[in-house]
N, C-alpha and C. Protein backbone atom coordinates (compact mmCIF):
# COMPACT_ATOMS: atom_id res chain seq x y z
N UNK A 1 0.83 -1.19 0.00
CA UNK A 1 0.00 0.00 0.00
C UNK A 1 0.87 1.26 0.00
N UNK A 2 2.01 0.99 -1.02
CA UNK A 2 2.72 2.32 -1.09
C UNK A 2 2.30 3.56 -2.08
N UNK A 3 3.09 4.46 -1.89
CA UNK A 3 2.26 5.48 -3.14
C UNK A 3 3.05 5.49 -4.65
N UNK A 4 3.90 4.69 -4.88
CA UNK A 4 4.51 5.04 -5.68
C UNK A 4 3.56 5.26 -7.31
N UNK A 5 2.90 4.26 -7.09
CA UNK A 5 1.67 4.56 -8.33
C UNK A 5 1.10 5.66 -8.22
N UNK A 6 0.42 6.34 -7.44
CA UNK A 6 -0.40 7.50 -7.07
C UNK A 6 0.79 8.57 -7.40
N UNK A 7 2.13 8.44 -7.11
CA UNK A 7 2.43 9.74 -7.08
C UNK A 7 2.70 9.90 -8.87
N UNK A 8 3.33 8.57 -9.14
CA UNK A 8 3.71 8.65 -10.83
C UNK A 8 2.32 9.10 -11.27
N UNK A 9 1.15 8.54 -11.04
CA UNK A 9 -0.06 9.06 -11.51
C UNK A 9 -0.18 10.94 -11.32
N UNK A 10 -0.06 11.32 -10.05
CA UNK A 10 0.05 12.83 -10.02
C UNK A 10 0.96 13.58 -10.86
N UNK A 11 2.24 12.83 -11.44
CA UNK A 11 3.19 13.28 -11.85
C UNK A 11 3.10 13.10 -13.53
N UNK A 12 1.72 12.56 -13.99
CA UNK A 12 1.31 11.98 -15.23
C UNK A 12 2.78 11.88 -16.28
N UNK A 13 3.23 11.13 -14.79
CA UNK A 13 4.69 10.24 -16.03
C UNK A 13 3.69 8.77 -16.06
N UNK A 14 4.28 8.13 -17.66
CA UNK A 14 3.93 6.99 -17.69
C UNK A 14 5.22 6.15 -17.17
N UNK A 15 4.75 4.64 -17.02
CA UNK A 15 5.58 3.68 -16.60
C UNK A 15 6.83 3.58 -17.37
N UNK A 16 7.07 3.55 -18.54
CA UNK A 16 8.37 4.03 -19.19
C UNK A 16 8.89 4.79 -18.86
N UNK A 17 8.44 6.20 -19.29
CA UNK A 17 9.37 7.17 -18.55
C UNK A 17 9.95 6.89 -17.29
N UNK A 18 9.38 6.10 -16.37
CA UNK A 18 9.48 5.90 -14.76
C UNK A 18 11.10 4.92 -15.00
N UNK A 19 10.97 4.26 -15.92
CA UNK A 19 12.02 2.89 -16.31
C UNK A 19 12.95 3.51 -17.19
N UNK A 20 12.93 4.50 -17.87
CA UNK A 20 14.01 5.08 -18.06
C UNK A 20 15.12 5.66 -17.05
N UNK A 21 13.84 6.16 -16.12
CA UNK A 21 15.02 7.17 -14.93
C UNK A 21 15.89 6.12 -13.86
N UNK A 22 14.79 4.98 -13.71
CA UNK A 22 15.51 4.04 -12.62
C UNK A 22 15.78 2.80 -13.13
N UNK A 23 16.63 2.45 -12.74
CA UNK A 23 17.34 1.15 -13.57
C UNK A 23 16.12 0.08 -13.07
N UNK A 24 14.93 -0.45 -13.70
CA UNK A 24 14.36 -1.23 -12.92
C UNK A 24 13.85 -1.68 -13.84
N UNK A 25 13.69 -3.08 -14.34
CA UNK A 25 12.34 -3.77 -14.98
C UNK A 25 11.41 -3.50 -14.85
N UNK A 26 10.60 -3.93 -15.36
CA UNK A 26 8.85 -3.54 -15.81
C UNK A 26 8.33 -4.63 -14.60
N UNK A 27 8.90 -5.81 -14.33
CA UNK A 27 8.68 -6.68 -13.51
C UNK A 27 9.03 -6.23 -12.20
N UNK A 28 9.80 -5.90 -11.58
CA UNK A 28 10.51 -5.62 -10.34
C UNK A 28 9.89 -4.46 -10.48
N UNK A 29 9.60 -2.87 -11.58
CA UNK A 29 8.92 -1.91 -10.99
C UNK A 29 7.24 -2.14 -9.85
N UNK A 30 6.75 -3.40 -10.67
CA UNK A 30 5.25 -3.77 -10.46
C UNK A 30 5.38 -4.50 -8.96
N UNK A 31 6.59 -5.25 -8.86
CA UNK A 31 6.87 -5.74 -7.36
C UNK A 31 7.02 -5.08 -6.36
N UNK A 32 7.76 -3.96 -6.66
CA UNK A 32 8.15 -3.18 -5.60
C UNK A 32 6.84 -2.12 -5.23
N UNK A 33 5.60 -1.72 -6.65
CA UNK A 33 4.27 -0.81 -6.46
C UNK A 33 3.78 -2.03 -5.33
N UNK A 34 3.24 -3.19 -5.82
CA UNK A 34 2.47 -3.96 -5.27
C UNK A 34 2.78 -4.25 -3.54
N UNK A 35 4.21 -4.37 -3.81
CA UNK A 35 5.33 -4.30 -2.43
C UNK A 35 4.82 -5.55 -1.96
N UNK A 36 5.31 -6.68 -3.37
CA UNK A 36 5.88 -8.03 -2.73
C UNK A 36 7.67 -7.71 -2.79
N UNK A 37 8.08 -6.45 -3.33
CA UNK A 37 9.88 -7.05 -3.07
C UNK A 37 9.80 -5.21 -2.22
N UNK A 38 10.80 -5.40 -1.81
CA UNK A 38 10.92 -3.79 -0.95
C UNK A 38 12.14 -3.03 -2.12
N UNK A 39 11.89 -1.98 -2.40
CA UNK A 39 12.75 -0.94 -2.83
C UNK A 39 14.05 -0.84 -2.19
N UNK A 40 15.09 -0.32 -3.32
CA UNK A 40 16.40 -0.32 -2.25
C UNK A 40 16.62 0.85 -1.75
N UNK A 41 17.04 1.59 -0.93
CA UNK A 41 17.28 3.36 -0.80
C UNK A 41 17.79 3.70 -2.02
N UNK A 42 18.64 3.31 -3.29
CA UNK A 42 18.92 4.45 -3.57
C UNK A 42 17.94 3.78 -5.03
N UNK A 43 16.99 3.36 -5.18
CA UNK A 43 15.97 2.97 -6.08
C UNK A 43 14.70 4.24 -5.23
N UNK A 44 14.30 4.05 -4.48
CA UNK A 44 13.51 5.38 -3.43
C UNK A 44 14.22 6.28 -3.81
N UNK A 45 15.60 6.83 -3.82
CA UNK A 45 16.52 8.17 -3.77
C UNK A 45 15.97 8.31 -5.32
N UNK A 46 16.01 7.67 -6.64
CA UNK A 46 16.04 7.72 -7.87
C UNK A 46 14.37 8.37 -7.70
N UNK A 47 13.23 7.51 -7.29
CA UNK A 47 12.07 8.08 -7.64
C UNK A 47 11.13 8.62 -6.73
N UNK A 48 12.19 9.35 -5.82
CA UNK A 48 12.10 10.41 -5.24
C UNK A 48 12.17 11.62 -5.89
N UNK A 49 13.69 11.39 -6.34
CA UNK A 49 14.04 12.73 -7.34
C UNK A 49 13.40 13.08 -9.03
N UNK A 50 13.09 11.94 -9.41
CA UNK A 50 12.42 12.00 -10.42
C UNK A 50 10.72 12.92 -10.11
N UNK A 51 10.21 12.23 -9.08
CA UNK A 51 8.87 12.71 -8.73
C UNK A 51 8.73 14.08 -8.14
N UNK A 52 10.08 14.03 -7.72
CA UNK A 52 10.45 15.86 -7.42
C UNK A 52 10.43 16.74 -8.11
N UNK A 53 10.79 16.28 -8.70
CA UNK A 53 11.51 17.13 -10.56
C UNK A 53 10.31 17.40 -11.19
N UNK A 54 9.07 16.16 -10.95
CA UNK A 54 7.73 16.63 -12.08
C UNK A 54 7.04 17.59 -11.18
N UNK A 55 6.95 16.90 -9.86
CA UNK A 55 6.19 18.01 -9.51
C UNK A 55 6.53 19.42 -9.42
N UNK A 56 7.95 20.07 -9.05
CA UNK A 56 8.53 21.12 -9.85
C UNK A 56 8.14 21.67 -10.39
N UNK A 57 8.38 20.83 -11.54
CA UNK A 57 7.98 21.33 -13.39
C UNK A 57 6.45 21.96 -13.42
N UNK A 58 5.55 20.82 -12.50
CA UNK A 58 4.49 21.08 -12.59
C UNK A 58 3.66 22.71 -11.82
N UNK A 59 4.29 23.04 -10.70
CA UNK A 59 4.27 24.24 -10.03
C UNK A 59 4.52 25.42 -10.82
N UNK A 60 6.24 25.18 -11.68
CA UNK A 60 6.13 26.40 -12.19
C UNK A 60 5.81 26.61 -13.60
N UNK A 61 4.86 25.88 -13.83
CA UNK A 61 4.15 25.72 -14.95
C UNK A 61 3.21 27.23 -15.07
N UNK A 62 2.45 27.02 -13.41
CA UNK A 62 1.34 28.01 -13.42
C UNK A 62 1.66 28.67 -11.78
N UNK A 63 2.70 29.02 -11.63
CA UNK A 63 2.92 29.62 -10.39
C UNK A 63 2.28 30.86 -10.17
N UNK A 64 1.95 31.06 -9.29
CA UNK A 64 1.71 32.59 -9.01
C UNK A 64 1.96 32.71 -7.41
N UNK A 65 2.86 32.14 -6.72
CA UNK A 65 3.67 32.42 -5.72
C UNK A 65 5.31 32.33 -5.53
N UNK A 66 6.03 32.66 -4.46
CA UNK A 66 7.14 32.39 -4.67
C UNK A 66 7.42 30.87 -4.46
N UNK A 67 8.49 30.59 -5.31
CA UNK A 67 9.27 29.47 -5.79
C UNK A 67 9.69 28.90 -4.03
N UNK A 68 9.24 27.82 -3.39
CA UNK A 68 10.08 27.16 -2.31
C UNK A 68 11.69 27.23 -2.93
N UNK A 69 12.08 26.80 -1.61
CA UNK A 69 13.99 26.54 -1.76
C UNK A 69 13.45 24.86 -1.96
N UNK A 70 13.31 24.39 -1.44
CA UNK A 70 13.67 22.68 -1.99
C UNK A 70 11.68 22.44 -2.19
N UNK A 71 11.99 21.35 -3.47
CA UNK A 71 10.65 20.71 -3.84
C UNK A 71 11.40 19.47 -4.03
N UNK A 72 11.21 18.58 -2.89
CA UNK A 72 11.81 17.42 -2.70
C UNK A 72 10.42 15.98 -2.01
N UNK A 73 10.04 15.01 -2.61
CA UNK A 73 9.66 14.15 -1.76
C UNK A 73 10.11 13.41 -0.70
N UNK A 74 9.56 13.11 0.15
CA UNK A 74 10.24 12.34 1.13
C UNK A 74 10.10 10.84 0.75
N UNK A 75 10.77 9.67 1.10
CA UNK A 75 10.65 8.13 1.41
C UNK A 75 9.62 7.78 1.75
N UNK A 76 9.38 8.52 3.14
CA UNK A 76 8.15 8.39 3.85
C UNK A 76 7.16 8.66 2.80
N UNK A 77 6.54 9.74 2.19
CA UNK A 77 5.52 9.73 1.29
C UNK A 77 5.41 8.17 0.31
N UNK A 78 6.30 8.35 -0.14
CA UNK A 78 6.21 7.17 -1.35
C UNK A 78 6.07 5.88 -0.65
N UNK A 79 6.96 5.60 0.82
CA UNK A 79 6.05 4.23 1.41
C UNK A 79 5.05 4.82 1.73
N UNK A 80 4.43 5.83 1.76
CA UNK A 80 2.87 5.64 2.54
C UNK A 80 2.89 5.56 4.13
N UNK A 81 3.97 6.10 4.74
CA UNK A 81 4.07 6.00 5.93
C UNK A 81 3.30 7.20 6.69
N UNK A 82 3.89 8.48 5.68
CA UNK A 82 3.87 10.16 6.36
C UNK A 82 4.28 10.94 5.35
N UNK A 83 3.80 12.16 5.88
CA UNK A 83 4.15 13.36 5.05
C UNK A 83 4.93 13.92 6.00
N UNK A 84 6.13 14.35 5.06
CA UNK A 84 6.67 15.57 6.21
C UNK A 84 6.49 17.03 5.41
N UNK A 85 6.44 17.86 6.19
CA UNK A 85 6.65 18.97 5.99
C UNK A 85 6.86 19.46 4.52
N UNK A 86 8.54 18.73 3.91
CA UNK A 86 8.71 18.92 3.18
C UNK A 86 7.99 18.29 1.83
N UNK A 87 7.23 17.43 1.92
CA UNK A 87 6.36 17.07 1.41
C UNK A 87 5.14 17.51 0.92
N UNK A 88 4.51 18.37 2.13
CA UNK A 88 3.85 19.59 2.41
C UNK A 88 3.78 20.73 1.32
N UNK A 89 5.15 20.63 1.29
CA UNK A 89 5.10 22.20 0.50
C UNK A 89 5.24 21.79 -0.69
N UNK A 90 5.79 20.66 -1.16
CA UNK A 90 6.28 20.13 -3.03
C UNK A 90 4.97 20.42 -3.11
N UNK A 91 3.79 19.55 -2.64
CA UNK A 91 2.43 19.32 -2.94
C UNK A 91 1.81 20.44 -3.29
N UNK A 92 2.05 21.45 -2.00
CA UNK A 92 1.05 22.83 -2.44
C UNK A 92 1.74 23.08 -3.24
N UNK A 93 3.12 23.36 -3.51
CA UNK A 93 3.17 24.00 -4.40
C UNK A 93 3.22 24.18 -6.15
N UNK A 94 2.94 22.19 -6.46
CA UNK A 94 2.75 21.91 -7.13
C UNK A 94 1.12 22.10 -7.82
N UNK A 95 0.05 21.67 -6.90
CA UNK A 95 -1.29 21.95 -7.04
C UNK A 95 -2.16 23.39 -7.29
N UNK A 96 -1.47 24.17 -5.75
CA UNK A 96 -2.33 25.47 -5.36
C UNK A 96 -2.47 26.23 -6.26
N UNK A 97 -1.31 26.81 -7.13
CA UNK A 97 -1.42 27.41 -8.83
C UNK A 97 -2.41 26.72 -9.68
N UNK A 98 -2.09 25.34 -10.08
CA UNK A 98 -3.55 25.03 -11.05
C UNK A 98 -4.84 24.81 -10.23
N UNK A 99 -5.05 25.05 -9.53
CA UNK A 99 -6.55 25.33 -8.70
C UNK A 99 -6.88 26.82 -8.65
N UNK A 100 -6.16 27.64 -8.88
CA UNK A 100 -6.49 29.15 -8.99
C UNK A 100 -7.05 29.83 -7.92
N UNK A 101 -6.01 29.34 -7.01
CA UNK A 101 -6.94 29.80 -5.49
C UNK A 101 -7.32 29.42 -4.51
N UNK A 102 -7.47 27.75 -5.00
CA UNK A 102 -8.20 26.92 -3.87
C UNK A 102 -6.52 26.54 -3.49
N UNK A 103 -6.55 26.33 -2.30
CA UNK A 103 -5.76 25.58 -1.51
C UNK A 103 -5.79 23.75 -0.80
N UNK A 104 -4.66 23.00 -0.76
CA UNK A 104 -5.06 21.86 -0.15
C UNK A 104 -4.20 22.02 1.95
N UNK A 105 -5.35 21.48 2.34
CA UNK A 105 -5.56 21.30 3.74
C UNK A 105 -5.48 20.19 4.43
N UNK A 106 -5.10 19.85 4.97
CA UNK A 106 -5.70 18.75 6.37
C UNK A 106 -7.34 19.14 7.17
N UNK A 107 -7.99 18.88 6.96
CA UNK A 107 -9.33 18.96 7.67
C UNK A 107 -9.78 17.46 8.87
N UNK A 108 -9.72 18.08 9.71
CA UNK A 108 -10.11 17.67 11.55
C UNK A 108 -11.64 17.34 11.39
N UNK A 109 -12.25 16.10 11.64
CA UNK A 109 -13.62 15.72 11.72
C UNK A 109 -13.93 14.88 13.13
N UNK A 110 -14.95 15.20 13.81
CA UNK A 110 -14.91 14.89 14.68
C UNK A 110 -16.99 13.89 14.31
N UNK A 111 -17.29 12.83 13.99
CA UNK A 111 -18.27 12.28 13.63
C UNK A 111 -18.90 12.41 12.33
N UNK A 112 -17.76 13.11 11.50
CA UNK A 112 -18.24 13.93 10.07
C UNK A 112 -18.15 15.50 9.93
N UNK A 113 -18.43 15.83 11.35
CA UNK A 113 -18.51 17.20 11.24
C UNK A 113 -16.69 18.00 11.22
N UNK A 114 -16.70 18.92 10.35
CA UNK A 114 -15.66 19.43 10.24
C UNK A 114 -15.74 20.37 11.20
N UNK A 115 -13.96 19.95 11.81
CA UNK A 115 -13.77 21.02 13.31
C UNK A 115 -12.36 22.01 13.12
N UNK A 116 -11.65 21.21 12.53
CA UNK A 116 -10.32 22.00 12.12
C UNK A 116 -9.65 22.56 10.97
N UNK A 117 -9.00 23.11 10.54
CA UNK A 117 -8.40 23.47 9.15
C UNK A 117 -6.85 23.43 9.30
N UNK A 118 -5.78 22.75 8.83
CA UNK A 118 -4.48 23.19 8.98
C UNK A 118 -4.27 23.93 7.24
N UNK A 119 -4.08 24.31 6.98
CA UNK A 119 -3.80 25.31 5.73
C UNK A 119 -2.35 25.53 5.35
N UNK A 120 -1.85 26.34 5.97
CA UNK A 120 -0.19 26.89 5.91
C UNK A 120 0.65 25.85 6.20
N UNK A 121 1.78 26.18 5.81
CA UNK A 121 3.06 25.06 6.29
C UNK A 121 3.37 25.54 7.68
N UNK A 122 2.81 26.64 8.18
CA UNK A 122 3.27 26.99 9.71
C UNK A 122 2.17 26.30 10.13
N UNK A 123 1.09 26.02 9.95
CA UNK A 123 -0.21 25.72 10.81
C UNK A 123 0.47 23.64 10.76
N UNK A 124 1.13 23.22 9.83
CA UNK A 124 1.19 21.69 9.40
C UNK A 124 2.92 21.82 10.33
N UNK A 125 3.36 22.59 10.38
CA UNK A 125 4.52 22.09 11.87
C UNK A 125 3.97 22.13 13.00
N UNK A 126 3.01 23.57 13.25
CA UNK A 126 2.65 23.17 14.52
C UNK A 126 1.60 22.25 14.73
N UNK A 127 1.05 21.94 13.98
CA UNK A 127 0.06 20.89 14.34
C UNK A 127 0.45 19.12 14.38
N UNK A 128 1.63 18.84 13.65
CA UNK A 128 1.98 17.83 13.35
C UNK A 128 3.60 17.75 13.93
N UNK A 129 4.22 18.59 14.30
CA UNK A 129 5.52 18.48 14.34
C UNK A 129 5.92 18.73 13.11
N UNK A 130 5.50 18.96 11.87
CA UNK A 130 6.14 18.70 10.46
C UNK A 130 5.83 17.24 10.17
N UNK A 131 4.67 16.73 10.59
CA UNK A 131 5.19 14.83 9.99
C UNK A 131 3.76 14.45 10.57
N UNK A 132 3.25 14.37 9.14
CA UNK A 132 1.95 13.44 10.03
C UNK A 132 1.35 12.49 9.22
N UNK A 133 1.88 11.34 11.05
CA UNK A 133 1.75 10.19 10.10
C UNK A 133 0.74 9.46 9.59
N UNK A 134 0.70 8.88 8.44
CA UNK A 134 -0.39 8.22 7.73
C UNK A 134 -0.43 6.96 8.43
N UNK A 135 0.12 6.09 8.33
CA UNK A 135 -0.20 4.56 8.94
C UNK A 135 0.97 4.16 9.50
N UNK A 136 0.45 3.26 10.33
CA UNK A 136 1.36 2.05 11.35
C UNK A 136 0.54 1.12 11.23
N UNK A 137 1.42 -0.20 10.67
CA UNK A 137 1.08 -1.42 10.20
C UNK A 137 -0.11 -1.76 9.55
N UNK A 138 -0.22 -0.60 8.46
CA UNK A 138 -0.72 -0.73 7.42
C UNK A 138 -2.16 -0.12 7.86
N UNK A 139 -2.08 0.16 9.32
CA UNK A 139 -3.69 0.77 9.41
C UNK A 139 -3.50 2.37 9.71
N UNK A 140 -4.61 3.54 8.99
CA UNK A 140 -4.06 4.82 8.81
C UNK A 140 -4.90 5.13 10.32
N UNK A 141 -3.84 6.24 10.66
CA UNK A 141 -3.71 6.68 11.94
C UNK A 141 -5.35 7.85 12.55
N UNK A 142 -5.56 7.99 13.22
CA UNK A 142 -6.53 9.41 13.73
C UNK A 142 -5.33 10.03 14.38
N UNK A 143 -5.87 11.39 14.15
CA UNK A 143 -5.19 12.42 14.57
C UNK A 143 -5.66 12.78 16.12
N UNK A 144 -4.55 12.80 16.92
CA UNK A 144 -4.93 12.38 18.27
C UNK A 144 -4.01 14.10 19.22
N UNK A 145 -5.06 14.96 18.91
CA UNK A 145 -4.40 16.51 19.43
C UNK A 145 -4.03 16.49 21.02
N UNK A 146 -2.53 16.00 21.24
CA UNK A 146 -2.38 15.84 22.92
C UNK A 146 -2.02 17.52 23.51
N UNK A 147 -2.65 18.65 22.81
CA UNK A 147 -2.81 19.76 23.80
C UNK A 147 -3.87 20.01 23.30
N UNK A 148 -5.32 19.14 23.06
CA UNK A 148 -6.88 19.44 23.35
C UNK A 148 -7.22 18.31 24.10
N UNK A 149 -6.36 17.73 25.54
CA UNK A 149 -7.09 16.76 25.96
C UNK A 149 -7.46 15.45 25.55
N UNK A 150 -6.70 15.16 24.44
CA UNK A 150 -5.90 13.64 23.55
C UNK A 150 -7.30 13.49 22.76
N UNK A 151 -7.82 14.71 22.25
CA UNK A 151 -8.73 14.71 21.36
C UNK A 151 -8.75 13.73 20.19
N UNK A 152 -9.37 13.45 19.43
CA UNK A 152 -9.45 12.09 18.52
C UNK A 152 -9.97 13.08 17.53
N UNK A 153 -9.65 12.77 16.28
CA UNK A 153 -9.90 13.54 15.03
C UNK A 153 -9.87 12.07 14.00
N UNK A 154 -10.86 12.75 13.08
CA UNK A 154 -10.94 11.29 11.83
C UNK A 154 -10.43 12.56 10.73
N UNK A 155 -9.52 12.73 9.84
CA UNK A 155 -8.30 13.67 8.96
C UNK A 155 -8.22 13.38 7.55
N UNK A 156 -9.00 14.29 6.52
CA UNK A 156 -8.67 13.92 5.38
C UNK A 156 -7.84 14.71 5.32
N UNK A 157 -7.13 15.03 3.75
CA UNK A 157 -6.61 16.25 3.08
C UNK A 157 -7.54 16.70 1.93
N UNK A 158 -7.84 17.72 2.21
CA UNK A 158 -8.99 18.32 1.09
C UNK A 158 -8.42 19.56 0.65
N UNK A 159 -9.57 19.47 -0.33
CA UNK A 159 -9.07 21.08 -1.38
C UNK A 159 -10.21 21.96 -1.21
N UNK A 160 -9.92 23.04 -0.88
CA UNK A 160 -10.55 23.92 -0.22
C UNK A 160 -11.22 24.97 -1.62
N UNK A 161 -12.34 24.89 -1.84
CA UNK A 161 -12.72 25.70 -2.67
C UNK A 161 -13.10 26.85 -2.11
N UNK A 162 -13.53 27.49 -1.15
CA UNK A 162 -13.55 28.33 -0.78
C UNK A 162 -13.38 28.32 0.68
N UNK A 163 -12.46 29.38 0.83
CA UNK A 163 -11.80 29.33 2.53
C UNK A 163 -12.71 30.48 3.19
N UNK A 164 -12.44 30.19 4.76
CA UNK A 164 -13.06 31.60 5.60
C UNK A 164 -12.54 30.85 7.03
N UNK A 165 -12.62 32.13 8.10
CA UNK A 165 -12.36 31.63 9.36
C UNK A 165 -13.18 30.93 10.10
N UNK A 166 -14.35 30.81 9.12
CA UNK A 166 -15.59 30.17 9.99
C UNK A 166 -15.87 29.13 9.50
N UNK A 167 -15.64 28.38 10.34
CA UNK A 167 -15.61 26.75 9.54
C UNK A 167 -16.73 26.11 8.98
N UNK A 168 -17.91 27.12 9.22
CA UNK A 168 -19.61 26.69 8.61
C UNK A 168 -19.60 27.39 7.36
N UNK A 169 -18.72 28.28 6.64
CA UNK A 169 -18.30 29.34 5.34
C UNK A 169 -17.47 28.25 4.52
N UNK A 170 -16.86 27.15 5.03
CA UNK A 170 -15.50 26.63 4.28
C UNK A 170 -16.54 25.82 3.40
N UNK A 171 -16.31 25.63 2.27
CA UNK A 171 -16.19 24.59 1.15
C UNK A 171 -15.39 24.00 0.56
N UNK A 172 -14.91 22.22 0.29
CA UNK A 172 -14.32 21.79 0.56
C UNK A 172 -14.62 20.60 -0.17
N UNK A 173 -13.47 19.64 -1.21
CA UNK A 173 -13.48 18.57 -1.56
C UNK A 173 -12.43 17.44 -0.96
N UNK A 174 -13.17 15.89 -0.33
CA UNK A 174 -12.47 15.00 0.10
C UNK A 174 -10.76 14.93 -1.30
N UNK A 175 -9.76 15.12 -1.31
CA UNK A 175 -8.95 14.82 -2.23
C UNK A 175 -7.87 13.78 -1.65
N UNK A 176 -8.61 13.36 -0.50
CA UNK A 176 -7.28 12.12 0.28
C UNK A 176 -7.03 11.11 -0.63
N UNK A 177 -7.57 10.21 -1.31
CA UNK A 177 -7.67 9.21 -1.97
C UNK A 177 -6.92 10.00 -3.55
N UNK A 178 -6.68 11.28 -3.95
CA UNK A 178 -5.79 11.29 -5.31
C UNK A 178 -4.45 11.03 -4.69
N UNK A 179 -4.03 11.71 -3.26
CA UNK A 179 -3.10 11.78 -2.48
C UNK A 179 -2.05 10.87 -1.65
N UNK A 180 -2.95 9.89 -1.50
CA UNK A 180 -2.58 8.25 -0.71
C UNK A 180 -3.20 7.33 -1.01
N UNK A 181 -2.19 6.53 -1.02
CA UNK A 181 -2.95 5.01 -1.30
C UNK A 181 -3.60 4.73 0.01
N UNK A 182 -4.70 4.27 0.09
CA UNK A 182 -4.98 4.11 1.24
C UNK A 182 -6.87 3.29 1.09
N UNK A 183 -7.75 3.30 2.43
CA UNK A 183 -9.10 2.91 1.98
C UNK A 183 -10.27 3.25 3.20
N UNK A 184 -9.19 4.82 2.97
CA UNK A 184 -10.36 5.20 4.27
C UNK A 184 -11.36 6.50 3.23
N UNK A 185 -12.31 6.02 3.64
CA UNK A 185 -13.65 6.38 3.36
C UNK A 185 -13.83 8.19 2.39
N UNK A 186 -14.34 8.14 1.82
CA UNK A 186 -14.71 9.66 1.50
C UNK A 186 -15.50 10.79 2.13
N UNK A 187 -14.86 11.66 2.39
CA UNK A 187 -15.85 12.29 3.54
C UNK A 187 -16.85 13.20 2.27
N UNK A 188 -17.90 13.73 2.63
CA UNK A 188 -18.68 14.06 2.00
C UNK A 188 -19.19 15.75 3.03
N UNK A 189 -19.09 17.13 2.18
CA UNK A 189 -19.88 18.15 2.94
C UNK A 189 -21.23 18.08 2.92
């Protein structure tokens, strides 16, 4: 349940292109998506940097903010473990330009109902440390806020079509599932 498909999919490289950049068969690429064989680090280091590079490309395609210093994936993303930070920002800053406005978020649900918004890369350190993790042993995590009283949160990442401080104003699409491999549910406004 890694992302490496999802991200080549975001990165609308096809599987060739993918086998050009990394020395890998067509067989062993499909082993290592499926993850009956494990990747080596510097096979991860290769389509890391490759997936870096599109999404890049893809940001300053239609930028209309400033350029980050590094647009780098992490390991962690591509196993499907976590996002860090730096992860964080490749993403927005690959997306937030071709959405024209809308932004992608972490959104806090507490029975369905939306309670939180993380937005900024300052709001996704302090809320996460910089790193929030998707799964441990294959089952994806709740977001568990230990300075609201070890609050329990159910956490997509959505795209915010229209923002406001009032969380009954926000409009908002589930986009967890373009984002992670994963098979937790679609939230619905």
């Amino acid at each position: 349940m890694n992302n490496i498909e999802k991200i080549r999919t975001l990165t609308e490289l096809d599987t060739h292109t993918v086998l050009e950049t990394v020395p890998m068969r067509i067989d062993e690429y499909k082993s290592v998506c499926h993850e009956k064989t494990a990747a080596s680090v510097s096979i991860l280091e290769k389509l890391s940097l490759l997936f870096s590079e599109q999404l890049d490309q893809k940001g300053n395609q239609v930028a209309s903010t400033k350029h980050p210093i590094h647009i780098r994936l992490s390991a962690d993303y591509l196993l499907n473990l976590g996002i860090t930070i730096s992860d964080w920002i490749s993403l927005k800053w690959a997306f937030e330009s071709a959405w024209h406005g809308e932004q992608l978020a972490v959104a806090f649900f507490i029975d369905g109902n939306l309670e939180r918004l993380v937005v900024t890369s300052e709001e996704f350190v302090e809320a996460f440390a910089g790193y929030l993790i998707l799964q441990t042993n294959g089952q994806f995590e709740p977001y568990i806020d230990e300075f609201n009283d070890n609050q329990v949160y159910d956490w997509r990442l959505v795209r915010l079509t229209q923002y406001s401080q009032q969380l009954s104003e926000v409009n908002w699409q589930d986009v967890t599932a373009q984002f992670i491999n994963g098979t937790l549910p679609v939230m619905n406004q």
